[in-house]
Protein backbone atom coordinates (compact mmCIF):
# COMPACT_ATOMS: atom_id res chain seq x y z
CA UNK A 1 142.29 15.94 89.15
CA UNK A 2 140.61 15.42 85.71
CA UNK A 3 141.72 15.25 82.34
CA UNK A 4 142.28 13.79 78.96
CA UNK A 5 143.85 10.51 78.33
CA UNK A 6 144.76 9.86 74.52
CA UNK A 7 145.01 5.42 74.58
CA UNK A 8 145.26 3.61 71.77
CA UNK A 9 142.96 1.17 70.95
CA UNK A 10 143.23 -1.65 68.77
CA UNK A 11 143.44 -0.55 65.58
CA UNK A 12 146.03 2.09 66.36
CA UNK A 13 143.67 4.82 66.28
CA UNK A 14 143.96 6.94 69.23
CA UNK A 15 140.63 7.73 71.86
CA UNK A 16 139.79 10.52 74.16
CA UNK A 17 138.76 9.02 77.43
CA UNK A 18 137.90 11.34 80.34
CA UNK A 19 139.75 10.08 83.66
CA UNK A 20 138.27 10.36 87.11
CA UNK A 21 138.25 12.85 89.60
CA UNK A 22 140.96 12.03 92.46
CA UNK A 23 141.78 14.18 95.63
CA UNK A 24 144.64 16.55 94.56
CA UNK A 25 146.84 15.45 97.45
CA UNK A 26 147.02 12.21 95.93
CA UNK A 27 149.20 13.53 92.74
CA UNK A 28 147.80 10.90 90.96
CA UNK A 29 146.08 9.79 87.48
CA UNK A 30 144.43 6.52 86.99
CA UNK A 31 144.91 5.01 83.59
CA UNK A 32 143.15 2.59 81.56
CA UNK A 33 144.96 0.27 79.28
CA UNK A 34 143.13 -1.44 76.24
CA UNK A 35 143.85 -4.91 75.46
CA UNK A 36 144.92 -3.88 72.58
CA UNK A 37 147.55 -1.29 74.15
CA UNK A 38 148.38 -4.46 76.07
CA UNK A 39 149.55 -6.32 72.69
CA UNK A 40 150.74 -3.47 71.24
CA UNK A 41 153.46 -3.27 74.49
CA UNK A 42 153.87 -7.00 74.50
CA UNK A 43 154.89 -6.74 70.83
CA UNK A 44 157.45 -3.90 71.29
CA UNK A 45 158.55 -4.75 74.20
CA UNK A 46 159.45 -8.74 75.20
CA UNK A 47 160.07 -8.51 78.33
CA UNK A 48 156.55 -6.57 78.97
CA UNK A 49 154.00 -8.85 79.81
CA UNK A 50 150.04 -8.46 80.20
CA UNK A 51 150.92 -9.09 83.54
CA UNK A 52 153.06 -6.63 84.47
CA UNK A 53 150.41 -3.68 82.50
CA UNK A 54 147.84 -5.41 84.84
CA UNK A 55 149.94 -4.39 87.71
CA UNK A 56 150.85 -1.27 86.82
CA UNK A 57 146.97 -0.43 86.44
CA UNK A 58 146.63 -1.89 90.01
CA UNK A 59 149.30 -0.11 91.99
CA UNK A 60 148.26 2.99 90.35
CA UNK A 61 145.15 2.13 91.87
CA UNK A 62 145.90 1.35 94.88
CA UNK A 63 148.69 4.50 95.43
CA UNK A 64 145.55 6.77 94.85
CA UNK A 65 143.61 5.00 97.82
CA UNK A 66 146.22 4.59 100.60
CA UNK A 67 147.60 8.37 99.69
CA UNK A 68 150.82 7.77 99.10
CA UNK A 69 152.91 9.14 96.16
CA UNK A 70 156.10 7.54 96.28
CA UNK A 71 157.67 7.11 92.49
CA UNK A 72 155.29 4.33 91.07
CA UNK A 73 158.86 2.35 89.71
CA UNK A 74 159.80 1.24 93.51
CA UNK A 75 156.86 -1.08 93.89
CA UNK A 76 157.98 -2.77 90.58
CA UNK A 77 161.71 -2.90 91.82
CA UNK A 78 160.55 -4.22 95.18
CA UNK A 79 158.78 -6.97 93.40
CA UNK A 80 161.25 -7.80 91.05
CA UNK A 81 159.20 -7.95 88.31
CA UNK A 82 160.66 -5.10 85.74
CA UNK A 83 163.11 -2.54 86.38
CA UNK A 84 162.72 1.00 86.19
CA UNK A 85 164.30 2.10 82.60
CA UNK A 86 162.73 -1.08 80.81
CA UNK A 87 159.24 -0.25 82.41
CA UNK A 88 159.36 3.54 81.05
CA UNK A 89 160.59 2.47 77.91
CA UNK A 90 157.27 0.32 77.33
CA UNK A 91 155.38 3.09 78.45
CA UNK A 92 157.09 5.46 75.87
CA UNK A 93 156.66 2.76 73.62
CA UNK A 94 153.03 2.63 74.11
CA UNK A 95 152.23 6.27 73.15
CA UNK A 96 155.06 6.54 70.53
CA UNK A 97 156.63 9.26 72.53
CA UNK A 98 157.65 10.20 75.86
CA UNK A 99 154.49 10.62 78.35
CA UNK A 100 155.01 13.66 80.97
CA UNK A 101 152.39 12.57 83.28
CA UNK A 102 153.71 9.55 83.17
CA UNK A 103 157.09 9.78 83.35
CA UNK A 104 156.41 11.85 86.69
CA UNK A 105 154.30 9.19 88.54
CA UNK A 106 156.70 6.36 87.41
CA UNK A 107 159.96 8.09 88.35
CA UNK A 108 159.21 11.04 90.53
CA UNK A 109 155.91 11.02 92.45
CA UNK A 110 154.00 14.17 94.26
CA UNK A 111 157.94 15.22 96.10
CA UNK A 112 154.97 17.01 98.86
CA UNK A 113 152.92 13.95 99.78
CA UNK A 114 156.17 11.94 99.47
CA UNK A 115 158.06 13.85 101.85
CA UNK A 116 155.19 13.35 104.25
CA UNK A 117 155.31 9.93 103.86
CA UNK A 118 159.01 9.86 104.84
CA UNK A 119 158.62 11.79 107.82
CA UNK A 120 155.39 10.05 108.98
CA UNK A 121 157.89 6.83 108.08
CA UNK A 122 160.71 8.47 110.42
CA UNK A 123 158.48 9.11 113.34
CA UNK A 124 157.62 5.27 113.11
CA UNK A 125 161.15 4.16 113.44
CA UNK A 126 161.97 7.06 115.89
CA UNK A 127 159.14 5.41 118.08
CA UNK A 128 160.19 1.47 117.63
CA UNK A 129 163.40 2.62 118.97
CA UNK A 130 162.38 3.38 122.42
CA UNK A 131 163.65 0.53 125.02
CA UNK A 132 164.18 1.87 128.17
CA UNK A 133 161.76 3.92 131.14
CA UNK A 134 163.85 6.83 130.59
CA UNK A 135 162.79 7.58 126.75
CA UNK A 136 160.16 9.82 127.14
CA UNK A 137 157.84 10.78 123.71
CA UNK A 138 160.47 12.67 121.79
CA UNK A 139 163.91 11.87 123.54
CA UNK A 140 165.86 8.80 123.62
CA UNK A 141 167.90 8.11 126.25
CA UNK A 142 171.28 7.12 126.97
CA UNK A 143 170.67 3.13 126.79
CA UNK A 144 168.40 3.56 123.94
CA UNK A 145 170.64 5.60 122.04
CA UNK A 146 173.56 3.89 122.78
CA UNK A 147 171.42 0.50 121.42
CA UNK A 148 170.32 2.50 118.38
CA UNK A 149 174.21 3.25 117.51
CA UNK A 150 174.98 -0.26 117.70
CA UNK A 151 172.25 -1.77 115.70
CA UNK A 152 173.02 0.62 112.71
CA UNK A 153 176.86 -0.75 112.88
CA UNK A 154 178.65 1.59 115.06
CA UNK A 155 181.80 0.52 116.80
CA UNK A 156 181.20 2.73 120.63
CA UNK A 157 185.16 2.64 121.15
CA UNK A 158 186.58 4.15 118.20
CA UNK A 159 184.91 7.33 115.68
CA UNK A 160 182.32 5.44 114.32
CA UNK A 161 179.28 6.76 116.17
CA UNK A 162 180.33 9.86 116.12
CA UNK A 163 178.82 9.82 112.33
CA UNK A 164 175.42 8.92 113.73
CA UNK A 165 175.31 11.34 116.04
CA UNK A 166 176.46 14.32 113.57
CA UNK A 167 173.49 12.82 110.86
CA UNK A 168 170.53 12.66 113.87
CA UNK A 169 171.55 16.05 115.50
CA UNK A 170 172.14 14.49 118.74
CA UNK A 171 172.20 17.36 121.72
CA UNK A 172 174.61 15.35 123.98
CA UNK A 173 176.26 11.63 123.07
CA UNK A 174 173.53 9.47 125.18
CA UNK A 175 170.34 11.46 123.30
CA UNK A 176 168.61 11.83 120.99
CA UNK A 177 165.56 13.97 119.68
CA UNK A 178 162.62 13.19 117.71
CA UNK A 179 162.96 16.09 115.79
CA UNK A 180 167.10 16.08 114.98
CA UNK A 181 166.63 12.08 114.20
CA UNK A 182 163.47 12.53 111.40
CA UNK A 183 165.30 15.98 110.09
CA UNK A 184 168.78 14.66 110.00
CA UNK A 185 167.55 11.28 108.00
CA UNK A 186 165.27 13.37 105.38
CA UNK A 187 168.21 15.29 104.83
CA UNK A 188 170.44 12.58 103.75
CA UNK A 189 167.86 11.49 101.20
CA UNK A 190 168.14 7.57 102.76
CA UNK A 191 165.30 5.84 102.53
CA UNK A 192 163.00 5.56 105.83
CA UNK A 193 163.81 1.94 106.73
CA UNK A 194 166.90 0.81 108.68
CA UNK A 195 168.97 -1.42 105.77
CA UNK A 196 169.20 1.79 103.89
CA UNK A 197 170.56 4.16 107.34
CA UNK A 198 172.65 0.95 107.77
CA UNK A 199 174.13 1.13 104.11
CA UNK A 200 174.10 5.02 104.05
CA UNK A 201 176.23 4.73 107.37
CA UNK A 202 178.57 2.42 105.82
CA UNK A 203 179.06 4.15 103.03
CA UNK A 204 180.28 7.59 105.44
CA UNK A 205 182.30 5.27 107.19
CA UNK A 206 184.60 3.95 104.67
CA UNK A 207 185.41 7.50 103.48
CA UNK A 208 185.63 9.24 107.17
CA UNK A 209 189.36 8.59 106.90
CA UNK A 210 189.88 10.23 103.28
CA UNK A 211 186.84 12.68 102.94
CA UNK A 212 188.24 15.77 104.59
CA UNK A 213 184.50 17.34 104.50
CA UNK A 214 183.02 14.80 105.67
CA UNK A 215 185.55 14.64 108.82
CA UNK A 216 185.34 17.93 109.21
CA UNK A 217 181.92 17.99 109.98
CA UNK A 218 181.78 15.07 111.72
CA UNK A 219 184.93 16.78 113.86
CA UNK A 220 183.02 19.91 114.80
CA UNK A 221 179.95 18.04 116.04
CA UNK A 222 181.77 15.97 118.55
CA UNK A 223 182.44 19.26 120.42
CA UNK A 224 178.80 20.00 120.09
CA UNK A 225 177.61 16.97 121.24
CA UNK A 226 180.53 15.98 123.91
CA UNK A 227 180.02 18.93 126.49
CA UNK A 228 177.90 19.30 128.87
CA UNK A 229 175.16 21.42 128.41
CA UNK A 230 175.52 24.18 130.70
CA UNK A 231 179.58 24.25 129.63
CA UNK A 232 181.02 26.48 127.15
CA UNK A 233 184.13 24.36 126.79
CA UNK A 234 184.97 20.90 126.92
CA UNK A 235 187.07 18.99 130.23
CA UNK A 236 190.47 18.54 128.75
CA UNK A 237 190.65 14.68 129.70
CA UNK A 238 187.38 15.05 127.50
CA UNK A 239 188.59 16.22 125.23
CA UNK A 240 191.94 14.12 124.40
CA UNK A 241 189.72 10.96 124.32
CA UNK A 242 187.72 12.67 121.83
CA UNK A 243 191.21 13.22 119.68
CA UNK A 244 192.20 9.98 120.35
CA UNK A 245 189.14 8.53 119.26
CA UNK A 246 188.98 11.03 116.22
CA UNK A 247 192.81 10.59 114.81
CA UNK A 248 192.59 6.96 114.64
CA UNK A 249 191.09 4.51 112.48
CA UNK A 250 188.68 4.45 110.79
CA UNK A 251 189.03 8.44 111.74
CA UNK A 252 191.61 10.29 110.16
CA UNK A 253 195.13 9.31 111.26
CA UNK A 254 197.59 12.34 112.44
CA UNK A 255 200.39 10.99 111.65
CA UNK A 256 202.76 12.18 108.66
CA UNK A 257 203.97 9.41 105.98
CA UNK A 258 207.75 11.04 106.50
CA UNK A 259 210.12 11.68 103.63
CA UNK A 260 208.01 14.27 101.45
CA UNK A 261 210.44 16.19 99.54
CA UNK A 262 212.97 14.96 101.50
CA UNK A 263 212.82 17.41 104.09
CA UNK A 264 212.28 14.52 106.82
CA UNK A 265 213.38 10.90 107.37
CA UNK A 266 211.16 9.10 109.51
CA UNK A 267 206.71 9.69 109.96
CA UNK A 268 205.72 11.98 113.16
CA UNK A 269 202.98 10.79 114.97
CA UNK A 270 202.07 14.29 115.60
CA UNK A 271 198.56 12.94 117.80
CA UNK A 272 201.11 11.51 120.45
CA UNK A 273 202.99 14.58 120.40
CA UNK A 274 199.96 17.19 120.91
CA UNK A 275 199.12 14.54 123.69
CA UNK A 276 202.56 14.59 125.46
CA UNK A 277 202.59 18.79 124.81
CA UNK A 278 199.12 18.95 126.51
CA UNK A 279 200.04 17.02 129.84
CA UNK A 280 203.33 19.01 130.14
CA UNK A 281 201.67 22.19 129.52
CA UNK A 282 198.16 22.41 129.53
CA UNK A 283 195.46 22.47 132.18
CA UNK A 284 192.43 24.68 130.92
CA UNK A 285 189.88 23.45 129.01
CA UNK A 286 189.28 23.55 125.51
CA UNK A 287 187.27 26.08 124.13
CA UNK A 288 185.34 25.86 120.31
CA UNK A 289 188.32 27.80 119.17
CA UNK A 290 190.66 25.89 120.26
CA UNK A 291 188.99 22.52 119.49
CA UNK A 292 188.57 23.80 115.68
CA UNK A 293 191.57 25.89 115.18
CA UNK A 294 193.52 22.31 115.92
CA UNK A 295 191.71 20.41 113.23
CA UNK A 296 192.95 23.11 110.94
CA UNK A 297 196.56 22.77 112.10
CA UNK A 298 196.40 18.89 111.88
CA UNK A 299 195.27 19.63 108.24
CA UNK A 300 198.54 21.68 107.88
CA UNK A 301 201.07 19.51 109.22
CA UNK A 302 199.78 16.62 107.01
CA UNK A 303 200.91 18.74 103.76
CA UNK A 304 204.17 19.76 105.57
CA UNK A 305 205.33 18.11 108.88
CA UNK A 306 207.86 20.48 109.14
CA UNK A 307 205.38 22.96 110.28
CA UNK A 308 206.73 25.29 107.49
CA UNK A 309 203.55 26.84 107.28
CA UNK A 310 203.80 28.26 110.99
CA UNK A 311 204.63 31.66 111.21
CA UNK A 312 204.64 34.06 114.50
CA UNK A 313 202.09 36.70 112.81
CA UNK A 314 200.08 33.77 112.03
CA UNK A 315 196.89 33.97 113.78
CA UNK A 316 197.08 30.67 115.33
CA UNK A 317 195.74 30.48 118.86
CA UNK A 318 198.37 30.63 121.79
CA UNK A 319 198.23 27.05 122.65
CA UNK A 320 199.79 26.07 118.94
CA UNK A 321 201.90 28.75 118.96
CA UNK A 322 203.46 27.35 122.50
CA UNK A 323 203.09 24.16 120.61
CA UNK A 324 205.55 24.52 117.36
CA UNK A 325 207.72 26.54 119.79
CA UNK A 326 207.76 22.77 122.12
CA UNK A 327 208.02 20.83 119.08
CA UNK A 328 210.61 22.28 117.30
CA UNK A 329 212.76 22.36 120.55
CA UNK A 330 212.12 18.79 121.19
CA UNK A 331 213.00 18.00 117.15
CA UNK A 332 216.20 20.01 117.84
CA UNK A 333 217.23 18.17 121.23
CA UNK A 334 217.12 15.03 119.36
CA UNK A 335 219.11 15.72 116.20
CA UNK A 336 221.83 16.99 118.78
CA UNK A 337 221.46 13.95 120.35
CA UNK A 338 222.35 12.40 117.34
CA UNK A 339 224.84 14.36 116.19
CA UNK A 340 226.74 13.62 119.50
């Protein structure tokens, strides 16, 4: 790319300076700074030092050669040696006015050659992952996986890695794909390097119990994920560890806090009774429908654990209908046993 550059020099007036040609795929100018610019920053801006230009001039510099267009402001942050919005600032300072150009290298970048990066980046880690003879060039298997899960922080009793899996695309629980781990990161908009998948895990995990989205999704891709591939449905044994594992913490508890409007005394722990209904009564599998259509219904019975909302031309699936039918002839039993 070529064009213009208007620098100051050192008496304030301004100079035309034609910049070099540099491959478009790089996204980026390389700028000259005066001495005098250099003083005239310094002066308007303490905490810029001739330093700091130099470096700026440098990294420029060096982005251009090594092809990379990440926003110019991370290699100052990873340096520590001037944030982001005092950096900019010197640089508006310096030409009296915003600078576009600018103001996209230092905080944006070329997004195309960037996003290459990333995913040249993901492949990397995707790679340094492989541990085992099984792993072939774009799957990891079960022992790698299961070592990935736990380095990032997941917990492999309780929901935790279910997150993982939903965020890499995982086929089955003990895989994973080149192609659903790079896409799944670059989606997130993490940074390719494992402290930031660590902290954006973290960050899912503490709200899995109260973000109903997020547990929704997460929800729906354990059914993906948890049957076998040539199975349509999942193993009902299967499946109620995959509840049990989902409705407790840090999942999202199924059990009511009791006493909402006064309509009930004491909290149902309505997981235990869809456990105790499904052993009685229940010997299929579970089907997608079924698997999602009871997420919904858990929703329901956490705004009214009366199961108010139930109706017979509802168009719940059989097995809840049979359910609230169950329930509400067990809830009966034992206020007569009270009574008595």
């Amino acid at each position: 790319m070529c064009g213009l550059w208007t620098a100051p020099g050192n008496s304030g007036d301004h100079e035309e300076r034609d910049l070099p040609a540099t491959k478009p795929r790089d996204g980026i100018f390389l700028y000259w700074f005066s001495q005098g610019a250099v003083d005239r920053t310094r002066s308007l801006l303490r905490q810029a030092t001739f330093w700091e230009l130099g470096l700026m001039c440098y990294l420029q510099f060096a982005l251009a050669r090594r092809h990379t267009a990440e926003p110019l402001w991370t290699d100052f942050q990873k340096a520590g040696v001037v944030d982001p919005v005092s950096l900019l600032e010197g640089v508006n300072m310096l030409y009296d006015k915003p600078h576009p150009v600018m103001v996209e290298i230092l905080l944006v970048g070329n997004s195309g050659s960037a996003a290459q990066n990333k995913e040249a980046q993901l492949n990397k880690m995707f790679d340094d992952l492989k541990t085992s003879n099984e792993d072939d060039k774009d799957t990891l298997g079960a022992e790698s996986t299961m070592n990935y899960l736990q380095n990032l922080g997941a917990n492999l009793e309780d929901a935790s890695f279910f997150i993982i899996l939903e965020i890499v695309r995982a086929p089955s629980i003990g895989e994973i794909s080149r192609e659903g781990f790079v896409e799944g990161w670059k989606a997130t908009g993490a940074d390719a390097r494992s402290e930031a998948h660590k902290q954006h895990f973290s960050r899912l995990l503490a709200t899995l119990s109260t973000d109903k989205e997020l547990f929704k999704k997460v929800y729906r891709n354990v059914f993906v994920v948890g049957k076998e591939r040539d199975q349509r449905a999942l193993a009902l044994d299967t499946a109620i560890t995959y509840w049990t594992l989902l409705f407790s913490p840090p999942g999202r508890k199924w059990v009511t806090h009791g006493g909402r409007g006064g309509r009930s005394a004491a909290p149902v722990d309505f997981l235990e009774e869809w456990k105790a209904f499904l052993a009685e009564n229940w010997t299929r599998s579970v089907n997608r429908d079924m698997w999602n259509q009871t997420l919904e219904f858990a929703f329901k019975t956490m705004e009214d654990e009366t199961l108010g909302f139930w109706s017979e031309d509802g168009a719940w699936p059989g097995v809840i209908d049979d359910f609230v039918a169950w329930f509400n002839k067990k809830k009966a039993a034992a206020a007569m046993d009270v009574d008595a």
